[in-house]
PDB file of N, CA and C in Angstrom:
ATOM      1  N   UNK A   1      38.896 -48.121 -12.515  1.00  0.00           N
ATOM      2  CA  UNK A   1      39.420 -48.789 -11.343  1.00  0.00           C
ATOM      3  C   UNK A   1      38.625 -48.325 -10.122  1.00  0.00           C
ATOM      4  N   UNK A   2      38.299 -49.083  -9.647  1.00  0.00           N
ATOM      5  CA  UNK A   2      37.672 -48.804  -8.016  1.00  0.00           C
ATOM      6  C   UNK A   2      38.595 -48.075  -6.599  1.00  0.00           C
ATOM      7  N   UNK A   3      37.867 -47.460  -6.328  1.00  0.00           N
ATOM      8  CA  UNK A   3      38.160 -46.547  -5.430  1.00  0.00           C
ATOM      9  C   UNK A   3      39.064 -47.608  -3.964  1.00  0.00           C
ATOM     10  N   UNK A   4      38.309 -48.634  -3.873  1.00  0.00           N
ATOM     11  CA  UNK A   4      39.203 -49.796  -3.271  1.00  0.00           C
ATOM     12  C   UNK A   4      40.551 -49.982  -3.745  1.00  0.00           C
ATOM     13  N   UNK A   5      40.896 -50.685  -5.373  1.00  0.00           N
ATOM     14  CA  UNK A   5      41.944 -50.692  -6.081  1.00  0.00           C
ATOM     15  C   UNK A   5      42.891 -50.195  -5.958  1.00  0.00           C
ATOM     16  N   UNK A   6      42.406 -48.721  -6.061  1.00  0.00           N
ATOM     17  CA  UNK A   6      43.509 -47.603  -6.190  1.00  0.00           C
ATOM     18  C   UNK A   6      44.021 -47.680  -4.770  1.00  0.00           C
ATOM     19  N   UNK A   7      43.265 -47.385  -3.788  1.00  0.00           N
ATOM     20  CA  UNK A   7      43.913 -47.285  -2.130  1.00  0.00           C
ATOM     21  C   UNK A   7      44.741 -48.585  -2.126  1.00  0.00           C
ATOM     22  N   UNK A   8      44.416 -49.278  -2.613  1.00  0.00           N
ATOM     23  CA  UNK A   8      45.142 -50.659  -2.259  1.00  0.00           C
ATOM     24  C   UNK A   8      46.351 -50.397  -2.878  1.00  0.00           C
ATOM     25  N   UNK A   9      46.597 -50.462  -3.903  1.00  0.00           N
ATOM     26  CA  UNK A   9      47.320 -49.812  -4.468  1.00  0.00           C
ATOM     27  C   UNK A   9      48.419 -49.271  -3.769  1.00  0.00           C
ATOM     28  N   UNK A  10      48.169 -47.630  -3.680  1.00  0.00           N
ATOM     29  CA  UNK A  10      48.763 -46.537  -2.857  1.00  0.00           C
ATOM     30  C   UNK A  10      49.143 -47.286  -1.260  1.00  0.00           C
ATOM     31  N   UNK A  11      48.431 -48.029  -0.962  1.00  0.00           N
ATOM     32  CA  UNK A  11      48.856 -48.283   0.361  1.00  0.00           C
ATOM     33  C   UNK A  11      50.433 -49.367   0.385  1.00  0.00           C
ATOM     34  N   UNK A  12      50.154 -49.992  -0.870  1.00  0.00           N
ATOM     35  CA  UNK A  12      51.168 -51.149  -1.209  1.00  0.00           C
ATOM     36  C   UNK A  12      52.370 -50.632  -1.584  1.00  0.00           C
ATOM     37  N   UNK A  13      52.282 -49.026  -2.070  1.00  0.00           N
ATOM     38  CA  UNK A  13      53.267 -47.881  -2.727  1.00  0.00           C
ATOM     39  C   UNK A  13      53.833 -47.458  -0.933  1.00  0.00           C
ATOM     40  N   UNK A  14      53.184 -46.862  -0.197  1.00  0.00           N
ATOM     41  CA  UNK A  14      53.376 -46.504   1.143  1.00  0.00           C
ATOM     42  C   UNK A  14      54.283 -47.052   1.709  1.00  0.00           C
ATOM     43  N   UNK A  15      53.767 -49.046   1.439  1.00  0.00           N
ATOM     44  CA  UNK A  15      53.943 -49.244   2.976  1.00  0.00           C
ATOM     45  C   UNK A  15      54.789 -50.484   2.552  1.00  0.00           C
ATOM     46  N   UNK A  16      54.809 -50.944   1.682  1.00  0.00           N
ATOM     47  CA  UNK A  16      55.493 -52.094   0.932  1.00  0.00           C
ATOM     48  C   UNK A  16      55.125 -53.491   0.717  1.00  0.00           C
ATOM     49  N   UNK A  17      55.615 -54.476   0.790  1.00  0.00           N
ATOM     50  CA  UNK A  17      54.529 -55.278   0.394  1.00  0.00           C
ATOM     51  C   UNK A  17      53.806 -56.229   1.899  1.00  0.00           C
ATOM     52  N   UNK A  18      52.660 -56.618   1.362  1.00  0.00           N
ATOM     53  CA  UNK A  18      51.631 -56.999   2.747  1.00  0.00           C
ATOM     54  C   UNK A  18      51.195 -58.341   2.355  1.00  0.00           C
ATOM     55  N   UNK A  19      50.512 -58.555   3.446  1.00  0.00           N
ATOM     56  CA  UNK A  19      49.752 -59.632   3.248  1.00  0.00           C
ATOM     57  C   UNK A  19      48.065 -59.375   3.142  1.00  0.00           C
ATOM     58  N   UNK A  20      47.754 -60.476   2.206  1.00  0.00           N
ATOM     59  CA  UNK A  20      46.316 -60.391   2.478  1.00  0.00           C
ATOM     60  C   UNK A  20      45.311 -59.780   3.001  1.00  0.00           C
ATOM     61  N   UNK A  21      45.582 -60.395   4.381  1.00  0.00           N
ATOM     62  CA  UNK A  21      44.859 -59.947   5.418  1.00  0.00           C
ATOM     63  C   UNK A  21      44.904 -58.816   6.063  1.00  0.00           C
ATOM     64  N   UNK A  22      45.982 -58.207   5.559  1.00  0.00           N
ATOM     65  CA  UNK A  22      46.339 -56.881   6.117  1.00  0.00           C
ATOM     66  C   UNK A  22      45.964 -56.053   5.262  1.00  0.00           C
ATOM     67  N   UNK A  23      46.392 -55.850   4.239  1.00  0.00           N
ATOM     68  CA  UNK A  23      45.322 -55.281   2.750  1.00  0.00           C
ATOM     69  C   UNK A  23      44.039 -55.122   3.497  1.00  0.00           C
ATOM     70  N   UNK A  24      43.202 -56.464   3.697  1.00  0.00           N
ATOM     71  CA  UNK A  24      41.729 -56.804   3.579  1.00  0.00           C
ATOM     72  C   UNK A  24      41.560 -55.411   5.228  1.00  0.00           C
ATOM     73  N   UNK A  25      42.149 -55.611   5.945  1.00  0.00           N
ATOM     74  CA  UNK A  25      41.916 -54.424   7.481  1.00  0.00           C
ATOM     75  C   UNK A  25      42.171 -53.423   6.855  1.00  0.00           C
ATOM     76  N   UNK A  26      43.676 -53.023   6.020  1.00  0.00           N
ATOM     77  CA  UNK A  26      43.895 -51.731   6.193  1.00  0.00           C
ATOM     78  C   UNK A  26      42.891 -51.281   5.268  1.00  0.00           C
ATOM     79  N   UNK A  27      41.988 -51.745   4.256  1.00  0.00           N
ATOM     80  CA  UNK A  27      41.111 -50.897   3.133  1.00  0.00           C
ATOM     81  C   UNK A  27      39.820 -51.550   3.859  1.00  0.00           C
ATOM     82  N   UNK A  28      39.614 -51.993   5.043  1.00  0.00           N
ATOM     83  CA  UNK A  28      37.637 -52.231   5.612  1.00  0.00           C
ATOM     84  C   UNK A  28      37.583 -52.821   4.734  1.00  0.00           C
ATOM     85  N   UNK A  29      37.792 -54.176   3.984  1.00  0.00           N
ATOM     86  CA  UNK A  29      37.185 -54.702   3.372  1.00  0.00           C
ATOM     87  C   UNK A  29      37.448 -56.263   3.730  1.00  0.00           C
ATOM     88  N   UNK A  30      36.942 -57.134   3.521  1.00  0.00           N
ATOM     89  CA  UNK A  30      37.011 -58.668   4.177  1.00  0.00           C
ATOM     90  C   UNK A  30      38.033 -59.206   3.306  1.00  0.00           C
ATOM     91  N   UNK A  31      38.579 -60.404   4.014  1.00  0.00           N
ATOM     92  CA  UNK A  31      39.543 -60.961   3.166  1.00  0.00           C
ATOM     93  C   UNK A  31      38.825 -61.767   2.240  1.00  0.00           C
ATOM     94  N   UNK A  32      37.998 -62.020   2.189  1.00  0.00           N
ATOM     95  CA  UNK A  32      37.454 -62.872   0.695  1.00  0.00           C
ATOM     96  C   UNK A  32      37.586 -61.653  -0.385  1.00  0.00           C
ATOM     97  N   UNK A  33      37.061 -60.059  -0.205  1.00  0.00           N
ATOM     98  CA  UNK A  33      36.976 -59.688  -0.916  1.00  0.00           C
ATOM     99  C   UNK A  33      38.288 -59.106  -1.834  1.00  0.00           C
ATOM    100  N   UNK A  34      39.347 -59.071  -0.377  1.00  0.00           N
ATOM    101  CA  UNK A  34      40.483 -58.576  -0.824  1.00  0.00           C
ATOM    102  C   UNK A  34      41.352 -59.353  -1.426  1.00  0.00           C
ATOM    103  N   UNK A  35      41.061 -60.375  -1.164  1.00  0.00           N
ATOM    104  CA  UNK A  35      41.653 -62.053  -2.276  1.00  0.00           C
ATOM    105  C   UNK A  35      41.450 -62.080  -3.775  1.00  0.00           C
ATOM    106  N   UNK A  36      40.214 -61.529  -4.106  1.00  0.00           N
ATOM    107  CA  UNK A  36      39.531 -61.230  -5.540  1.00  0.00           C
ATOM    108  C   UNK A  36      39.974 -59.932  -5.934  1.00  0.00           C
ATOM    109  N   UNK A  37      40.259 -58.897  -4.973  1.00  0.00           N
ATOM    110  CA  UNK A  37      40.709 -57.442  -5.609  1.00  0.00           C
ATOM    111  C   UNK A  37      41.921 -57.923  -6.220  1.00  0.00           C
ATOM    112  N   UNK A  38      43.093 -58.379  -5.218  1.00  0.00           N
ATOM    113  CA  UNK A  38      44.068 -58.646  -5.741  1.00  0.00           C
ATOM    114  C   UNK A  38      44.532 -59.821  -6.792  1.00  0.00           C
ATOM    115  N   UNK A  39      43.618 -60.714  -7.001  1.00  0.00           N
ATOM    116  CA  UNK A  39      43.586 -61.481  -8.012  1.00  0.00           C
ATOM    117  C   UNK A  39      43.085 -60.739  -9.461  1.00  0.00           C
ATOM    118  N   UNK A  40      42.582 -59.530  -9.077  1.00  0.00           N
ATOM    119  CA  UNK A  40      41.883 -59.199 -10.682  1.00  0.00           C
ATOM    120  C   UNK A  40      43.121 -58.235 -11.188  1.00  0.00           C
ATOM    121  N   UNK A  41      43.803 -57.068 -10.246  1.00  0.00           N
ATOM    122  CA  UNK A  41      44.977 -56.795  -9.997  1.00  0.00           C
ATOM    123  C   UNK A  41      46.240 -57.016 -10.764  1.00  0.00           C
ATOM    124  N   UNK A  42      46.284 -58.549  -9.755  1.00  0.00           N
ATOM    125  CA  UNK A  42      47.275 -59.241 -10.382  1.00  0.00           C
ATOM    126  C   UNK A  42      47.251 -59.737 -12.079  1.00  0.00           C
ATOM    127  N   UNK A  43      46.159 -60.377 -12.231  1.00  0.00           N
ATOM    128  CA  UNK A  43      45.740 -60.744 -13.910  1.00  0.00           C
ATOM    129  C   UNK A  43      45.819 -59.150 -14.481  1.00  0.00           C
ATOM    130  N   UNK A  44      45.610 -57.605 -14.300  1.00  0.00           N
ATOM    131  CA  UNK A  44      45.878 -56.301 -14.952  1.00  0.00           C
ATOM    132  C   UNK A  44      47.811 -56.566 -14.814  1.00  0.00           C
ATOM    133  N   UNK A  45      48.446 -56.765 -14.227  1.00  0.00           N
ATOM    134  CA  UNK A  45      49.539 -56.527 -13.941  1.00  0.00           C
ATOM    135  C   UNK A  45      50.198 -55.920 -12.941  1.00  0.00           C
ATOM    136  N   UNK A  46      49.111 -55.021 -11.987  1.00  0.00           N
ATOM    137  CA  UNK A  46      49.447 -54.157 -11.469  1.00  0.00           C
ATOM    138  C   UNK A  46      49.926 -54.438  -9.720  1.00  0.00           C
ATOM    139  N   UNK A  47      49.544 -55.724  -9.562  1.00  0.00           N
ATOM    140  CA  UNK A  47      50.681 -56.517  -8.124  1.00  0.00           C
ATOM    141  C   UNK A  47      50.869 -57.948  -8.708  1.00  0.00           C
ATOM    142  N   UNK A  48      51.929 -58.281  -7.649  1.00  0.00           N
ATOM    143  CA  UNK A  48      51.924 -59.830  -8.079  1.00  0.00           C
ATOM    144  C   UNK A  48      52.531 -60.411  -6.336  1.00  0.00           C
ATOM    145  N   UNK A  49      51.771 -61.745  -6.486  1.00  0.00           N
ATOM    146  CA  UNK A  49      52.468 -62.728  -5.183  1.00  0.00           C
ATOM    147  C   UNK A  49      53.649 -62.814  -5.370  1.00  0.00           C
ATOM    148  N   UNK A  50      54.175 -63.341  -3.865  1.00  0.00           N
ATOM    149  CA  UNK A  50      55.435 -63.289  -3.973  1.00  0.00           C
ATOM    150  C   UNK A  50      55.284 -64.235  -2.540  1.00  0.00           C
ATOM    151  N   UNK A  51      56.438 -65.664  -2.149  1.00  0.00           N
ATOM    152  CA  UNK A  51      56.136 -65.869  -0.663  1.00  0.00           C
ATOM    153  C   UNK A  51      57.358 -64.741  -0.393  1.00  0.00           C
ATOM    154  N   UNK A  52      57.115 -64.812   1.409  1.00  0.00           N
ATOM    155  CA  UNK A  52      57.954 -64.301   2.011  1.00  0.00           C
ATOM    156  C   UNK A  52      59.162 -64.765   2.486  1.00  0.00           C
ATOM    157  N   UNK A  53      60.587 -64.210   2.101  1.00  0.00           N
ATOM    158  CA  UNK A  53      61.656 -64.446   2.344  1.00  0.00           C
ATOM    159  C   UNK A  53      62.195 -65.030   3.973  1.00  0.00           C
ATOM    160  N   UNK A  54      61.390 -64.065   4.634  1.00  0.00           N
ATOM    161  CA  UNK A  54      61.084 -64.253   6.487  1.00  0.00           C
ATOM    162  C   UNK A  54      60.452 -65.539   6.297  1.00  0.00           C
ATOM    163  N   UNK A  55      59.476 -65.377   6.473  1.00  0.00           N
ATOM    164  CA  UNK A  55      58.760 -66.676   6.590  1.00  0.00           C
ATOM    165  C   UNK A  55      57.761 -67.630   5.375  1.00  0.00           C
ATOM    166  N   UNK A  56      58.503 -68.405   5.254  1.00  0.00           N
ATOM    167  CA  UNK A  56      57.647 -69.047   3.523  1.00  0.00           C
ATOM    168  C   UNK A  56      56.492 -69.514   3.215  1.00  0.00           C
ATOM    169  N   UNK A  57      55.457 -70.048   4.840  1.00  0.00           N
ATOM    170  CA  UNK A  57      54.302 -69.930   4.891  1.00  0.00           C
ATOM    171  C   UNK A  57      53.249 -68.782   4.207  1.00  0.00           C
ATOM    172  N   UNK A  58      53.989 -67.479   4.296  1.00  0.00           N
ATOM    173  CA  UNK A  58      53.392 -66.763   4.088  1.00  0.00           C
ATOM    174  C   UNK A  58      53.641 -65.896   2.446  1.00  0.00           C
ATOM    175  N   UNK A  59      52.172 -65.949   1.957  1.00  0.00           N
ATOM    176  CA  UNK A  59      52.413 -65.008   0.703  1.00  0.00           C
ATOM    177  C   UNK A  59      52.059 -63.737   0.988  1.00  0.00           C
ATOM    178  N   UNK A  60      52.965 -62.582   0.208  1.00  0.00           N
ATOM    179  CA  UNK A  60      52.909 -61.067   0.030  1.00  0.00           C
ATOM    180  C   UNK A  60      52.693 -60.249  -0.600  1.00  0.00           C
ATOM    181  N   UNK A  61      51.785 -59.755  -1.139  1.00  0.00           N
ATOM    182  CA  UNK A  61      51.423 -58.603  -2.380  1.00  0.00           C
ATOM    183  C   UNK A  61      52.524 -57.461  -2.333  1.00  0.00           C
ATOM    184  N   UNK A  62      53.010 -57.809  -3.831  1.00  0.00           N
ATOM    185  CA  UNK A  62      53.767 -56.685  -4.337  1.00  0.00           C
ATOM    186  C   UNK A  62      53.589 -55.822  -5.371  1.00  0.00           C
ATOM    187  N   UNK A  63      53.830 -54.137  -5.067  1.00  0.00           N
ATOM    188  CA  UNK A  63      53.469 -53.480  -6.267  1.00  0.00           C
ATOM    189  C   UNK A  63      54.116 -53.906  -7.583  1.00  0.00           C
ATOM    190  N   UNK A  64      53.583 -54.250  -8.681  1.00  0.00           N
ATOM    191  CA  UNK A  64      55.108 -54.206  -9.713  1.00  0.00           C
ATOM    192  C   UNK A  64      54.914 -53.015 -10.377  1.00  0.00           C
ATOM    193  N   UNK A  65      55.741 -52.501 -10.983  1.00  0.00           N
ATOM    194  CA  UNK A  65      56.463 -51.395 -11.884  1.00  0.00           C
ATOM    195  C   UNK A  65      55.382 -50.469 -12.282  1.00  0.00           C
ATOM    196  N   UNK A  66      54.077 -51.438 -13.120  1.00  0.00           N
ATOM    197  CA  UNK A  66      53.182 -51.363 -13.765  1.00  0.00           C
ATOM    198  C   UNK A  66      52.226 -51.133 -12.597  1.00  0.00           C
ATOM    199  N   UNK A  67      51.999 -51.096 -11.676  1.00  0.00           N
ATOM    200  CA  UNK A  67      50.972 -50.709 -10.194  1.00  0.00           C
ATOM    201  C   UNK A  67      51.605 -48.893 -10.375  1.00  0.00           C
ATOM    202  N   UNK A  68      52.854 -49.167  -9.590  1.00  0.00           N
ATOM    203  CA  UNK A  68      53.721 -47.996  -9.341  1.00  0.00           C
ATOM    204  C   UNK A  68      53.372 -46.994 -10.300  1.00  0.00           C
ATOM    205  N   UNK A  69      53.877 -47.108 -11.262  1.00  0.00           N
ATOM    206  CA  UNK A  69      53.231 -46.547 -12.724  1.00  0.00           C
ATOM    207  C   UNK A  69      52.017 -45.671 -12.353  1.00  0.00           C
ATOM    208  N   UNK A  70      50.923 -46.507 -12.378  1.00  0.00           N
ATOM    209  CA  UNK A  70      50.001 -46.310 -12.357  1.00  0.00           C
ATOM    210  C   UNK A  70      49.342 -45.045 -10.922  1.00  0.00           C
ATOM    211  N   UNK A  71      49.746 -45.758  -9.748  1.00  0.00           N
ATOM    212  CA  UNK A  71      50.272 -44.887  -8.527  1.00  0.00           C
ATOM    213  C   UNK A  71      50.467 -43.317  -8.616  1.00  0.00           C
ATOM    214  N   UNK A  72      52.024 -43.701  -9.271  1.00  0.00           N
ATOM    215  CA  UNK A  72      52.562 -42.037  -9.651  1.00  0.00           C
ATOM    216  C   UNK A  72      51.315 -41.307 -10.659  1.00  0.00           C
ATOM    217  N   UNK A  73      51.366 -41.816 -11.696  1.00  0.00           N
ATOM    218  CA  UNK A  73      50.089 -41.001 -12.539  1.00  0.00           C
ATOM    219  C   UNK A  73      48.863 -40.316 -11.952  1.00  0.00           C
ATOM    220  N   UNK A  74      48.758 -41.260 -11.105  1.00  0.00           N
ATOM    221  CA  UNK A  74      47.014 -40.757 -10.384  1.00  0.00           C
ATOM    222  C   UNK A  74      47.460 -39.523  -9.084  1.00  0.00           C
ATOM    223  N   UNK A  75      48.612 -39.669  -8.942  1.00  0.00           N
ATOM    224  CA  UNK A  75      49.376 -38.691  -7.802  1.00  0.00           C
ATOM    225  C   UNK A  75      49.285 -37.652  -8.590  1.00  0.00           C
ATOM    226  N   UNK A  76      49.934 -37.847  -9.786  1.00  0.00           N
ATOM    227  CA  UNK A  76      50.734 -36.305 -10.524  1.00  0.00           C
ATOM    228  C   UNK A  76      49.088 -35.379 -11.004  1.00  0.00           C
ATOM    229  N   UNK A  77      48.238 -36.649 -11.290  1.00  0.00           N
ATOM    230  CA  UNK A  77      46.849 -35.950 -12.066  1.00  0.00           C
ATOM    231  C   UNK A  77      46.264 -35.243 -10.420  1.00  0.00           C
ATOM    232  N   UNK A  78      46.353 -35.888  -9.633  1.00  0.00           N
ATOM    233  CA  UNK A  78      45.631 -35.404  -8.318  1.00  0.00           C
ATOM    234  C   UNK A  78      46.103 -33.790  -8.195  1.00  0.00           C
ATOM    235  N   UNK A  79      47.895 -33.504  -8.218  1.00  0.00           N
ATOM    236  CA  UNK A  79      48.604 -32.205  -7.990  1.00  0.00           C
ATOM    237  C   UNK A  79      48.175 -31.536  -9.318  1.00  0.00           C
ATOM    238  N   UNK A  80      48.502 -31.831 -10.412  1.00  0.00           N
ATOM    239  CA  UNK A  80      47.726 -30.810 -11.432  1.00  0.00           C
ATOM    240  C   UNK A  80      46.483 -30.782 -11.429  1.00  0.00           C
ATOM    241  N   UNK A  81      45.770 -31.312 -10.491  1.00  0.00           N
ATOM    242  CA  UNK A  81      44.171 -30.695 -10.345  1.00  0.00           C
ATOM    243  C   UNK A  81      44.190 -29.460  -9.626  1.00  0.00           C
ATOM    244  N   UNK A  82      44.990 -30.067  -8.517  1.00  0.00           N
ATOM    245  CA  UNK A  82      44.931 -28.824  -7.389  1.00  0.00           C
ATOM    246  C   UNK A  82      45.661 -27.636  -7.630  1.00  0.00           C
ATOM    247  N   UNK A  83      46.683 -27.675  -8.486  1.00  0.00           N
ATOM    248  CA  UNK A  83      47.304 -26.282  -9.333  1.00  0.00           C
ATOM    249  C   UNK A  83      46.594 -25.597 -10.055  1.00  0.00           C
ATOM    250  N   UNK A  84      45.747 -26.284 -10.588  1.00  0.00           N
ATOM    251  CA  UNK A  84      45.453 -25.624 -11.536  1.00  0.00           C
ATOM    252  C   UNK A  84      43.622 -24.900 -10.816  1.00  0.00           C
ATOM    253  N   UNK A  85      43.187 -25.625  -9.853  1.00  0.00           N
ATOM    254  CA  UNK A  85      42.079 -24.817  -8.562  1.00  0.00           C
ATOM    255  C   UNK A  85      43.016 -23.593  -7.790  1.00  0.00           C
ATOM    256  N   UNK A  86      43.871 -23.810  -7.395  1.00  0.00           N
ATOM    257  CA  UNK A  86      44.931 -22.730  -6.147  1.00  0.00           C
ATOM    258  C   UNK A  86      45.148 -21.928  -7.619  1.00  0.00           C
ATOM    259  N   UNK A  87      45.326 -21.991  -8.567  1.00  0.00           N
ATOM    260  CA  UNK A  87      45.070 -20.440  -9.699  1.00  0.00           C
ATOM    261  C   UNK A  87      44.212 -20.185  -9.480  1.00  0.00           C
ATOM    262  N   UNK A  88      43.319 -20.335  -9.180  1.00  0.00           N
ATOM    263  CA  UNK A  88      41.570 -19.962  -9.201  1.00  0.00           C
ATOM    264  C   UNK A  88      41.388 -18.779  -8.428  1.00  0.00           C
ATOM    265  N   UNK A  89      42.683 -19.028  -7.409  1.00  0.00           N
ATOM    266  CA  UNK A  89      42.104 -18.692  -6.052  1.00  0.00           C
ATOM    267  C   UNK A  89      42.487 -17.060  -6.101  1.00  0.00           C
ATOM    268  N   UNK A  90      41.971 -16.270  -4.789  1.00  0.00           N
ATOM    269  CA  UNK A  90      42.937 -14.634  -4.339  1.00  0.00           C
ATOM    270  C   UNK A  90      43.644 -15.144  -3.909  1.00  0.00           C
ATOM    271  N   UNK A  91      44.594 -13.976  -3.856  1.00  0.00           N
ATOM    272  CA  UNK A  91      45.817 -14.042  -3.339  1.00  0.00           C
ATOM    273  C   UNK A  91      45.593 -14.095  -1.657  1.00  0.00           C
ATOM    274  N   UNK A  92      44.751 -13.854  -0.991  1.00  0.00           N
ATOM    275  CA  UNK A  92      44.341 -13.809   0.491  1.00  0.00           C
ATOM    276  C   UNK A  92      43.781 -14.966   0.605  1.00  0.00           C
ATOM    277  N   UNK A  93      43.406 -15.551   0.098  1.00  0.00           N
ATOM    278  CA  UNK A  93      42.772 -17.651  -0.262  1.00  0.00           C
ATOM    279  C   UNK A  93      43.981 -17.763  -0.040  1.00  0.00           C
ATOM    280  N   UNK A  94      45.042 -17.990  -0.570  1.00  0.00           N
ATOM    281  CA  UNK A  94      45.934 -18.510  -1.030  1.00  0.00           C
ATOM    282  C   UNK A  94      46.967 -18.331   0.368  1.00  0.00           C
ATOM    283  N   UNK A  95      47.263 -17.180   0.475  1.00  0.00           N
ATOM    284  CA  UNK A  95      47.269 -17.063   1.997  1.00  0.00           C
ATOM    285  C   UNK A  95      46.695 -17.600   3.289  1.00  0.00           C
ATOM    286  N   UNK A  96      45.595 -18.004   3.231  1.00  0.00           N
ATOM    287  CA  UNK A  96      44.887 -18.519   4.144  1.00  0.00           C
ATOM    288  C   UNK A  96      45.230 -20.251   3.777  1.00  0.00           C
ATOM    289  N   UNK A  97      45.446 -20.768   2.712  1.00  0.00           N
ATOM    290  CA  UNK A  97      45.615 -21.675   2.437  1.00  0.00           C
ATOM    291  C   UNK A  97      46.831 -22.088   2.743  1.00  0.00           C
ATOM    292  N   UNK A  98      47.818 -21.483   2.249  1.00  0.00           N
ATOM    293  CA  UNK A  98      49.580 -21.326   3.445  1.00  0.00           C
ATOM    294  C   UNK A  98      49.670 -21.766   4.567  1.00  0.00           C
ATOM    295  N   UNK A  99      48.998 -20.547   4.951  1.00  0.00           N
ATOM    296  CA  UNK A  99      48.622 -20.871   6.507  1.00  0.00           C
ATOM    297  C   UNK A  99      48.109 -22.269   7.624  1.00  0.00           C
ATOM    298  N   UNK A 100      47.461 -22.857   6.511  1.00  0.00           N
ATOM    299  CA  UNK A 100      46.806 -23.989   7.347  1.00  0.00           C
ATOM    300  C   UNK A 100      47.476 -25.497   6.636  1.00  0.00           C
ATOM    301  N   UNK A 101      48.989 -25.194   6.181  1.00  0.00           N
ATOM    302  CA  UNK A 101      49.482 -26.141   5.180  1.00  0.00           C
ATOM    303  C   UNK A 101      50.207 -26.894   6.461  1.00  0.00           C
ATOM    304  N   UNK A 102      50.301 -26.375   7.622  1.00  0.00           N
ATOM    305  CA  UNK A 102      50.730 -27.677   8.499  1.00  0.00           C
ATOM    306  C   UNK A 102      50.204 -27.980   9.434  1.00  0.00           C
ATOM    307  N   UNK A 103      49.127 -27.361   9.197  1.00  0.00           N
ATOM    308  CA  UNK A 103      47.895 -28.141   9.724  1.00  0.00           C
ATOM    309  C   UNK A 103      47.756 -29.553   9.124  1.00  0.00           C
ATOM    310  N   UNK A 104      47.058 -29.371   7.861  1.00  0.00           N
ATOM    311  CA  UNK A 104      46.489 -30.070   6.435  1.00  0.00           C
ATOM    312  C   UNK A 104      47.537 -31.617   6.545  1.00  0.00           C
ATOM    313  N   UNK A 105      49.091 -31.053   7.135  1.00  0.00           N
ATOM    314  CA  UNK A 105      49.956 -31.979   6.755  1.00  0.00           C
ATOM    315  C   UNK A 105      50.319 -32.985   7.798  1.00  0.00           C
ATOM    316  N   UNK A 106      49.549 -32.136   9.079  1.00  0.00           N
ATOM    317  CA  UNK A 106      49.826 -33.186  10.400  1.00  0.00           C
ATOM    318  C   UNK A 106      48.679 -33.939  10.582  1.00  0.00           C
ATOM    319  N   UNK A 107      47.351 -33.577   9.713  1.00  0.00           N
ATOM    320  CA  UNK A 107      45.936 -34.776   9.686  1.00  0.00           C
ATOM    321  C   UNK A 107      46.756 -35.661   8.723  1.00  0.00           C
ATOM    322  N   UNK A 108      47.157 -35.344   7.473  1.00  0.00           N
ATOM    323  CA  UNK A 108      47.346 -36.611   6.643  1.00  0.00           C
ATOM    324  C   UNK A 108      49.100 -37.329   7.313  1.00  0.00           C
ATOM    325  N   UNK A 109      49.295 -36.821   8.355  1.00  0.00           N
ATOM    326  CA  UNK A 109      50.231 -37.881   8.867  1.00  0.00           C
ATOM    327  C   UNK A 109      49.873 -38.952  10.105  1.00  0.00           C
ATOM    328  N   UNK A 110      48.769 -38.442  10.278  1.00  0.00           N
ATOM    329  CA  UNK A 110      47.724 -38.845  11.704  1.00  0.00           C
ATOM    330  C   UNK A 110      46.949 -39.601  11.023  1.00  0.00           C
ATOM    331  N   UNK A 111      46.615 -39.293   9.350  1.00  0.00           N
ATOM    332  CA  UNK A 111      45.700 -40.622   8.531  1.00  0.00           C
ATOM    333  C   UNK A 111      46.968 -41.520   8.136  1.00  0.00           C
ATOM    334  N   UNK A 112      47.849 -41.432   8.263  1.00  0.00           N
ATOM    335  CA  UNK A 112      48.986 -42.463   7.427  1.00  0.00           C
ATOM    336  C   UNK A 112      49.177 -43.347   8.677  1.00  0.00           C
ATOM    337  N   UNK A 113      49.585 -43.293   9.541  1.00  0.00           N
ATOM    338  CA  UNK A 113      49.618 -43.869  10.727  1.00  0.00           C
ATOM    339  C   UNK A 113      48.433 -44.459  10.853  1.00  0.00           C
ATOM    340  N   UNK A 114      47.255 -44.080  11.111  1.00  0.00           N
ATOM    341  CA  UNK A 114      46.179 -44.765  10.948  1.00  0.00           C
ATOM    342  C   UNK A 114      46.233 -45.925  10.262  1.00  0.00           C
ATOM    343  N   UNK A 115      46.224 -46.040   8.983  1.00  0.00           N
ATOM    344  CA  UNK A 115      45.973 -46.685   7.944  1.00  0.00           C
ATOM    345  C   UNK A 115      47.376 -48.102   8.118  1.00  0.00           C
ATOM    346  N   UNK A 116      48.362 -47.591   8.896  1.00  0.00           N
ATOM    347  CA  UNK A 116      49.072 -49.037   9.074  1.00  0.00           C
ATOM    348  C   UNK A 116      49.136 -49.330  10.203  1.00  0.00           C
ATOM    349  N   UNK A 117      48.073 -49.070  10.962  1.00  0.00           N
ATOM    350  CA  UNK A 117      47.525 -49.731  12.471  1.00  0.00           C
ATOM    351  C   UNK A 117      46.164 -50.307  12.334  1.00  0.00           C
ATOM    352  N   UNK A 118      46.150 -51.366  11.452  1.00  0.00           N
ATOM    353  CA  UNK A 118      44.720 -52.024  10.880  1.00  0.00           C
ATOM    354  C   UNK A 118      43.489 -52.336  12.625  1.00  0.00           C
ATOM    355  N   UNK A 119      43.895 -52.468  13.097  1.00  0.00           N
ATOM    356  CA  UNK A 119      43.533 -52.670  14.457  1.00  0.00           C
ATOM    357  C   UNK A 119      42.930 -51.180  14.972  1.00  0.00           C
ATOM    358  N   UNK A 120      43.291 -50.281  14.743  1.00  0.00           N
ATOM    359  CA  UNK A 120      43.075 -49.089  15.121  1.00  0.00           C
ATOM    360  C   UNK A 120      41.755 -48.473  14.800  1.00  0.00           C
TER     361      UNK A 120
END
């Protein structure tokens, strides 16, 4: 799966379901291309259209079960990578690594915000 895919993905896990065009901003990629991500996607199983209840003009990419699935797995393999590196480590690493854990946690809330301000 492409490194696109997966974010798309995760972002659809995040943020719930989107449109198109918003996909195509929030991952830098054009909407032609993000029309074909999610069409190849959709034929794996892993989103499906849906119109919108709000407004029926509009269609919405949704994770299904089988995305989610997939989501969580690549999450859980990501944390048993990093468990099993932070063994690696001293105990004064490890400490130092503590230490800068809300740091670490206020960039990836400053990238999450980012990422659903496509405009930004």
């Amino acid at each position: 799966m492409s490194l696109t895919s997966a974010a798309t993905l995760a972002t659809l896990d995040k943020t719930g379901p989107r449109r198109i065009t918003d996909l195509a901003a929030a991952e830098s990629v054009t909407q032609p291309a993000m029309t074909v991500l999610v069409r190849v996607m959709e034929e794996s199983g892993l989103v499906e259209r849906k119109g919108d209840p709000a407004d029926k003009r509009v269609t919405l990419v949704f994770l299904t079960e089988a995305g989610a699935a997939y989501v969580r797995t690549r999450h859980q393999a990501g944390v048993d990578a990093y468990a099993r590196l932070i063994g690696e480590l001293t105990d004064d690493e490890v400490e130092a690594l503590t230490a800068a854990l809300p740091a670490l946690l206020r960039l990836a809330e400053l990238e999450s915000h980012a990422r659903q301000e496509p405009d930004r």
